[in-house]
Protein backbone atom coordinates (compact mmCIF):
# COMPACT_ATOMS: atom_id res chain seq x y z
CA UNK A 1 0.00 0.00 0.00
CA UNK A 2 1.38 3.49 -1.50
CA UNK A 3 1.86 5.78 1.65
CA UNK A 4 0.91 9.42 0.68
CA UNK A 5 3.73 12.01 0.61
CA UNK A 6 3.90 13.60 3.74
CA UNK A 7 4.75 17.64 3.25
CA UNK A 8 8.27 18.23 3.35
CA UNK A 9 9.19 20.93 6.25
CA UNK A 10 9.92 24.34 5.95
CA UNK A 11 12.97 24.95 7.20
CA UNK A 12 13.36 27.75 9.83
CA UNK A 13 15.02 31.08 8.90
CA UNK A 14 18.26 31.43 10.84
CA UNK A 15 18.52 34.32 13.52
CA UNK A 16 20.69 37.24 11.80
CA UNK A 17 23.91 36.39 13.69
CA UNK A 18 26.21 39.32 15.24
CA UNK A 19 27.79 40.10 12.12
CA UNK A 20 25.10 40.19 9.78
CA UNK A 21 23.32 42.72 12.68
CA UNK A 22 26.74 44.70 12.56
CA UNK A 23 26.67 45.02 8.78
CA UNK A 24 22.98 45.79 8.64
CA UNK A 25 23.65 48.80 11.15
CA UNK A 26 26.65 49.93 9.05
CA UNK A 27 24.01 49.99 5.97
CA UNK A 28 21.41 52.48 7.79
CA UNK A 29 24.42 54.68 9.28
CA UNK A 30 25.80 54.98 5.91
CA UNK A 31 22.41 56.28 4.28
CA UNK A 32 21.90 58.58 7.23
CA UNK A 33 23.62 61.25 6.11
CA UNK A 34 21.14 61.90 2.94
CA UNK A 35 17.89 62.32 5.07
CA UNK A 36 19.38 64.52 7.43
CA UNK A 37 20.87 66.82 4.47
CA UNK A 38 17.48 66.78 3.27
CA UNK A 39 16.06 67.89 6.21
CA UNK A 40 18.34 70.31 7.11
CA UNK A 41 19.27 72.01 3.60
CA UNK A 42 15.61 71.53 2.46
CA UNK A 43 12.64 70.79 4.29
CA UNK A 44 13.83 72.99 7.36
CA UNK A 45 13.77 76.34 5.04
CA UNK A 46 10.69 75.42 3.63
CA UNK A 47 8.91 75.18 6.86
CA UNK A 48 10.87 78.58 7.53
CA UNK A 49 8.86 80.24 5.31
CA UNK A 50 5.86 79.02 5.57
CA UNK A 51 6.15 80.16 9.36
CA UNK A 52 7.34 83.31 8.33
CA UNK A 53 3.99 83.56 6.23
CA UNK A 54 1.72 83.03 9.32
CA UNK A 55 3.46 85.64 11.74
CA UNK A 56 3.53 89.88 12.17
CA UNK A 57 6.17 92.19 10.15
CA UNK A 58 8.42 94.20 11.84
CA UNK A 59 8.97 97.50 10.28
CA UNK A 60 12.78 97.02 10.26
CA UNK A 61 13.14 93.58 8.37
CA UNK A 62 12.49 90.74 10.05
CA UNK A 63 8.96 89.14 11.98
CA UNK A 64 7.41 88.96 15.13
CA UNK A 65 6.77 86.10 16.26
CA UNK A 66 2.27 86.44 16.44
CA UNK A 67 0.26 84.45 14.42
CA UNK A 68 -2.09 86.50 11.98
CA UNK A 69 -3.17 85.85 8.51
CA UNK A 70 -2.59 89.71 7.30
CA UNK A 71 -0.14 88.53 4.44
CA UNK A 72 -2.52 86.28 3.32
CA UNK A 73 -5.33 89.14 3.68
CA UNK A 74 -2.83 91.42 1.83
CA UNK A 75 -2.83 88.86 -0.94
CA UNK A 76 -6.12 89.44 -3.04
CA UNK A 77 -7.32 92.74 -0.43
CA UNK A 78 -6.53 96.07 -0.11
CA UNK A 79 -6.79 97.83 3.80
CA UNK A 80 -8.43 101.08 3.78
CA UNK A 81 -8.29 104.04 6.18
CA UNK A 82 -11.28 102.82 7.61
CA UNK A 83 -9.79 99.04 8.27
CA UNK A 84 -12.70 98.19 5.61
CA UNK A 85 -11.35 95.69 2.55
CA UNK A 86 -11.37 96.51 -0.76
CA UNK A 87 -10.29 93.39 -3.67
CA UNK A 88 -7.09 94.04 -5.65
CA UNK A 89 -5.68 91.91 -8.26
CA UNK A 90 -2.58 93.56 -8.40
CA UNK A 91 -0.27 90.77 -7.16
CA UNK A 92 -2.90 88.02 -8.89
CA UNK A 93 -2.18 89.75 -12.11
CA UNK A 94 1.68 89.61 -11.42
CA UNK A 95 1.16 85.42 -10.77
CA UNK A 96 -0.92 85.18 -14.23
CA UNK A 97 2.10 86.92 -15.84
CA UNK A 98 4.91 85.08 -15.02
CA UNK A 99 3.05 81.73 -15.17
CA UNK A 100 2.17 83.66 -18.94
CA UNK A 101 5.92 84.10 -19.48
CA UNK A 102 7.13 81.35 -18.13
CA UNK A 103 4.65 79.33 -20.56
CA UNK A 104 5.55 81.50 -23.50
CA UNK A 105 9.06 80.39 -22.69
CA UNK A 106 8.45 76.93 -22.72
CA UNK A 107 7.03 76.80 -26.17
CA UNK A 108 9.48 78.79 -27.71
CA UNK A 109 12.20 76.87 -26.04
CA UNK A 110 10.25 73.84 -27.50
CA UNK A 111 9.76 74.85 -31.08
CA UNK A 112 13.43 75.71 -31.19
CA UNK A 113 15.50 72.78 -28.85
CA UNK A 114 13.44 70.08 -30.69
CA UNK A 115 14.98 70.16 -34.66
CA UNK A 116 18.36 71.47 -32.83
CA UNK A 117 17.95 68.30 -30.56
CA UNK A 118 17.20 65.60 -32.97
CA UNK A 119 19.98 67.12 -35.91
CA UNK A 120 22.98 66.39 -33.14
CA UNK A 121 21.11 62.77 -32.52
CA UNK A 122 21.31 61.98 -36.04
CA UNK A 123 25.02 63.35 -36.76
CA UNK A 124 28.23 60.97 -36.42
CA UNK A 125 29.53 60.46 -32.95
CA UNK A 126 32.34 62.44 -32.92
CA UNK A 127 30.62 65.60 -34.49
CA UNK A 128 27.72 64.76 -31.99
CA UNK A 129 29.95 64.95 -29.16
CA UNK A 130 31.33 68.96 -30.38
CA UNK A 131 27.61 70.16 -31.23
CA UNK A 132 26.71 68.74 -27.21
CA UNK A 133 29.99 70.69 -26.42
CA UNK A 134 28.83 73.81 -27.52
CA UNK A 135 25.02 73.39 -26.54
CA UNK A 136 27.14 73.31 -22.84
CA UNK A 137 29.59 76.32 -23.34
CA UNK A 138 27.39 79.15 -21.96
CA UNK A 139 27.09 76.75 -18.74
CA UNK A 140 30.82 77.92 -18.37
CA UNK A 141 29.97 81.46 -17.95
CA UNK A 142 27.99 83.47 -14.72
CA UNK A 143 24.36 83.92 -15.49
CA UNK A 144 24.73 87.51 -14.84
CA UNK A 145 27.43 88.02 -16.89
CA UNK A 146 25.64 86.57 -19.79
CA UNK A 147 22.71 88.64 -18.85
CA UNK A 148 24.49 91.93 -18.81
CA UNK A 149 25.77 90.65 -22.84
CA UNK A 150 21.96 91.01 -23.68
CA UNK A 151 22.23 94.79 -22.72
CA UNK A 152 25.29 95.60 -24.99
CA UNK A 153 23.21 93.70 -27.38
CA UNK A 154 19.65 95.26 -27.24
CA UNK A 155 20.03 98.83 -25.99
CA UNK A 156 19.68 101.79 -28.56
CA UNK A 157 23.00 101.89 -29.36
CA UNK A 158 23.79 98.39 -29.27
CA UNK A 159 25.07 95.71 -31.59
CA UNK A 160 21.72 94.71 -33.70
CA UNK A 161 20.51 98.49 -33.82
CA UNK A 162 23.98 98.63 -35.31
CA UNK A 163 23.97 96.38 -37.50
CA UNK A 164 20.43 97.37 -38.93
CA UNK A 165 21.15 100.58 -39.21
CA UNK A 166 24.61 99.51 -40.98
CA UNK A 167 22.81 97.76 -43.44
CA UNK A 168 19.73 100.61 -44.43
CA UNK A 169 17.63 98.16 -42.65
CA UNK A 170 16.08 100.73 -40.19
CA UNK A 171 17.02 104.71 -39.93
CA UNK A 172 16.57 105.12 -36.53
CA UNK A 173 16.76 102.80 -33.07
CA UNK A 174 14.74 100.37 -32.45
CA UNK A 175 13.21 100.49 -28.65
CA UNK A 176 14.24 96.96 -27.73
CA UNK A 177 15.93 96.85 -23.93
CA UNK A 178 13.47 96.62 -21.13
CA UNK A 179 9.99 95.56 -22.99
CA UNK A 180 8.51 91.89 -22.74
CA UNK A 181 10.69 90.36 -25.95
CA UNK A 182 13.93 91.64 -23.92
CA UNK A 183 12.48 89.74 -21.28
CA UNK A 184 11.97 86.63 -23.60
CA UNK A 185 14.42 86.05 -25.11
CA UNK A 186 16.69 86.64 -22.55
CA UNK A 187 14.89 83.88 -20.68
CA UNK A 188 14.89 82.03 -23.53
CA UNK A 189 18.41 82.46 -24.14
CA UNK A 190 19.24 80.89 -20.68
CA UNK A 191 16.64 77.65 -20.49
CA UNK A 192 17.17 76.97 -24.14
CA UNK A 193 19.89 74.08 -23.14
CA UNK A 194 18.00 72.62 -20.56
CA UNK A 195 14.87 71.97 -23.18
CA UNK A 196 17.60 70.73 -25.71
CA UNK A 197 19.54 67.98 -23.68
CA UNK A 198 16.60 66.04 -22.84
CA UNK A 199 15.41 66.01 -26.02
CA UNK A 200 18.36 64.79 -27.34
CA UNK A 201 19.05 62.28 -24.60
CA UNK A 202 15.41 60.98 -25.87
CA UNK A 203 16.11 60.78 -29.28
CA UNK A 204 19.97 59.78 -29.14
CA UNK A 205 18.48 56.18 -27.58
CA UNK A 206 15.98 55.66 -30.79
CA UNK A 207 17.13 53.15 -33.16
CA UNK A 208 18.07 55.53 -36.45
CA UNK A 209 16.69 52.30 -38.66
CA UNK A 210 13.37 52.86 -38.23
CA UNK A 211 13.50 55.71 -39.84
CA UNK A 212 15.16 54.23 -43.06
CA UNK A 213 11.75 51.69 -42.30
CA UNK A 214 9.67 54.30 -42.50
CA UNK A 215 10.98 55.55 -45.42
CA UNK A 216 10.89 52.13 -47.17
CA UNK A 217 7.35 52.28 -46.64
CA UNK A 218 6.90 55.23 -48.43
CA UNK A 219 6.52 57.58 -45.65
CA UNK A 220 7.85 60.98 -46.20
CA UNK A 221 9.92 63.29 -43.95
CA UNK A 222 7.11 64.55 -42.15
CA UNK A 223 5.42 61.90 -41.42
CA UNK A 224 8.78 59.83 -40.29
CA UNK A 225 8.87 63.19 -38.45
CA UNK A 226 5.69 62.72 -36.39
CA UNK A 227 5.34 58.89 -36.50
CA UNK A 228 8.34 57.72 -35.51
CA UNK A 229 10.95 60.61 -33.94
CA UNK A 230 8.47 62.49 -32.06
CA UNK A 231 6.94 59.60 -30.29
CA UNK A 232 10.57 58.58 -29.38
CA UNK A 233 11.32 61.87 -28.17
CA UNK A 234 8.47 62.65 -26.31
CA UNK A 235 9.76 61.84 -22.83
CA UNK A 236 12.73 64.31 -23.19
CA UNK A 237 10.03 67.03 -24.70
CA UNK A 238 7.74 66.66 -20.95
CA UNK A 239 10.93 66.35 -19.00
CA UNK A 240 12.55 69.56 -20.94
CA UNK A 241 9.43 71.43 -20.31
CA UNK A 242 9.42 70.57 -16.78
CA UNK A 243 13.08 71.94 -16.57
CA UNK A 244 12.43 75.02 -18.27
CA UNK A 245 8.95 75.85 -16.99
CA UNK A 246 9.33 75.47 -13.70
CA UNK A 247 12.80 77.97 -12.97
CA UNK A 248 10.90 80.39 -15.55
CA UNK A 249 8.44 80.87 -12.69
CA UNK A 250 10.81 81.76 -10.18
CA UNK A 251 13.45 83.50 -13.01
CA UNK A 252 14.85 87.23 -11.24
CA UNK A 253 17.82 88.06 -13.36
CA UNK A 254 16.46 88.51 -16.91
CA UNK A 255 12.96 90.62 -15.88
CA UNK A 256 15.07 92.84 -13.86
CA UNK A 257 17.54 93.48 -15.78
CA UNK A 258 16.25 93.43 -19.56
CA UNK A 259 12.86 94.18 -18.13
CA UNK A 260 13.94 97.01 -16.38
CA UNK A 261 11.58 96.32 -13.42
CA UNK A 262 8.55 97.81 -15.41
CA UNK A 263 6.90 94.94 -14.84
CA UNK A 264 7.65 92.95 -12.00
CA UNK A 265 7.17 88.67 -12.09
CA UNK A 266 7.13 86.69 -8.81
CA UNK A 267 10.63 86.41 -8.27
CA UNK A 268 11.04 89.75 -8.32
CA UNK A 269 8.22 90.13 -6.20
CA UNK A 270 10.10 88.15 -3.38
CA UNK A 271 13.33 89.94 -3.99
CA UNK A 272 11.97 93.01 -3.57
CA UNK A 273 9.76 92.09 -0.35
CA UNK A 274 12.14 90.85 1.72
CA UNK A 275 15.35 93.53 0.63
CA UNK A 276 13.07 97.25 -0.08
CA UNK A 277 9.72 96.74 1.81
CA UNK A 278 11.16 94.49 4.35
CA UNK A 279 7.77 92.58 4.76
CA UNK A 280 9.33 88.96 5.09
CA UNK A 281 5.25 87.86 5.82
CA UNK A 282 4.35 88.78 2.64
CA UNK A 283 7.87 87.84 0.57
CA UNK A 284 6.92 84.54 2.53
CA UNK A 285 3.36 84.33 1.53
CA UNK A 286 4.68 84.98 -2.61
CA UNK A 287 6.87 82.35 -1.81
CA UNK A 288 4.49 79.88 -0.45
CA UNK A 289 2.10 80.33 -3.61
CA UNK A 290 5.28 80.09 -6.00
CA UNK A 291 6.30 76.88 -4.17
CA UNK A 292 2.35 75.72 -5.12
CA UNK A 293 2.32 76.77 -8.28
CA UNK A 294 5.40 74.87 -9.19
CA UNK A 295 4.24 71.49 -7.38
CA UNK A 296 1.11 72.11 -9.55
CA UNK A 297 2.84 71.94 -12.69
CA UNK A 298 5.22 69.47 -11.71
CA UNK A 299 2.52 66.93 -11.08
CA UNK A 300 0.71 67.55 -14.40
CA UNK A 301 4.23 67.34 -15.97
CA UNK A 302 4.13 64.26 -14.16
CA UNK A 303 0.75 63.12 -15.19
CA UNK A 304 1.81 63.83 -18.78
CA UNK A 305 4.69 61.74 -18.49
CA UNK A 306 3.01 58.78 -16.64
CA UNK A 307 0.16 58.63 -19.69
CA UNK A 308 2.95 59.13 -22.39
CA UNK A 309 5.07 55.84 -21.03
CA UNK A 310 1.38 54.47 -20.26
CA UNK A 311 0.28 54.69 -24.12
CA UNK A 312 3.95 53.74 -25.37
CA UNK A 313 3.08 50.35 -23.11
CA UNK A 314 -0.49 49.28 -24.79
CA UNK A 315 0.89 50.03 -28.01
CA UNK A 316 1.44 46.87 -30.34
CA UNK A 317 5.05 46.09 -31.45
């Protein structure tokens, strides 16, 4: 008579023995020190602020250390003589531009970093390599310095009035330094690299024979264009426009000093809060509502991103 087969035992799992404990503890001392730099270099001057956004001004820079809400107040209302309220959309106005700008930036950026991007993916490797090089050469200089270049460039007796005029182009100046296009392109001038290295990371990864397939099925350069290269480089487009949007909101260099000040973005806004008025509450509060604005389009960057790989996925091969 056949005896069933009796279940084999599970052996027990051995107790972690004193060097295996000593190892383990060396593991979680050596990844202590990136928490706490996190903490301490980021999440403790975040919570700063947001403090600072809940508490009292002091005339002479600085808070006091009440709780009240009047930067918040301050935000969309105006205090009368009376202590009655009046609505302002002064500073909402000032958000709606720069998120304008810094959205104006972003497709411009685009609609230029995206041929620039895939021509370098599709030349030889060494040339690639010098046309990255010099995508990366204005990294080498100070942002201000490059900034201040735009001035010698743009004012009314600059180098492209200059030129214009040098060539019967134009008779007299053109009015160029501190309007909005100053303001564009010098933004564009500066996030133009960070929309055109994703991009190219993106496309540099495709496979350059399905384009020749795409050809071979009688597809012509646009189409191969949209069909096969854009899809490919789609992931570097979101995360390009993610690097680029996001600083744009936030940008203080370019408004102020091609801009002239005329017309002030957030990061101005802050600047000048917490060094001429010397309302840290308020400089807090703009920086609170910058800090939400950029989580906000980080996570739809995000969401874009997630449904781009998620399409990519169900799509037959």
């Amino acid at each position: 008579m056949l005896q069933p087969d009796l279940p084999q035992s599970i052996p027990l799992r051995a107790e972690p023995g004193p060097l295996e404990r000593r190892e383990r503890r060396l593991q979680l001392a050596s990844l202590l020190p990136a928490p706490l730099i996190i903490a301490l270099f980021l999440v403790a001057p975040l919570l700063l602020v947001v403090a600072y956004s809940f508490m009292e001004a002091n005339g002479y820079g600085g808070v006091l250390h009440k709780f009240s809400l009047d930067a918040y107040v301050q935000l969309l209302f105006e205090r009368n003589l009376d202590d009655s309220l009046t609505f302002t959309d002064a500073y909402l106005m000032i958000a709606l531009r720069s998120i304008s700008v810094a959205g104006m930036t972003t497709l411009i950026t685009m609609l230029v970093g995206f041929p620039v991007a895939v021509y370098i993916a599709l030349q030889p490797a060494a040339r690639r390599n010098r046309l990255i090089l010099w995508i990366t050469i204005p990294f080498w200089t100070n942002l201000l310095v490059r900034t201040y270049a735009w001035i010698l460039l743009l004012r009314d007796t600059g180098v492209v009035n200059g030129v214009l005029q040098a060539l019967g182009i134009i008779h007299h100046p053109i009015t160029m330094l501190y309007t909005d296009g100053a303001v564009l392109v010098g933004l564009v001038y500066t996030y133009a690299p960070f929309m055109v290295l994703p991009i190219y990371s993106s496309v540099e990864k495709m496979d350059i024979r399905l384009i020749e397939a795409a050809h071979d099925l009688y597809a012509s350069k646009a189409q191969a264009l949209l069909r096969v290269v854009l899809p490919a480089a789609a992931p570097g487009i979101v995360a390009g426009c993610m690097l680029t949007f996001i600083p744009c909101l936030g940008a203080m260099i370019a408004p102020e000093l091609l801009g002239g000040g005329k017309k002030l973005m957030l990061g101005n806004l802050i600047y000048r809060q917490f060094t001429e008025a010397r309302d840290w509450p308020f400089g807090s509060v703009f920086a609170v509502v910058l800090l939400i604005a950029i989580a906000t389009a980080a996570a739809l960057i995000t969401l874009i991103r997630s449904s781009l790989s998620a399409s990519r996925a169900r799509r037959p091969q």
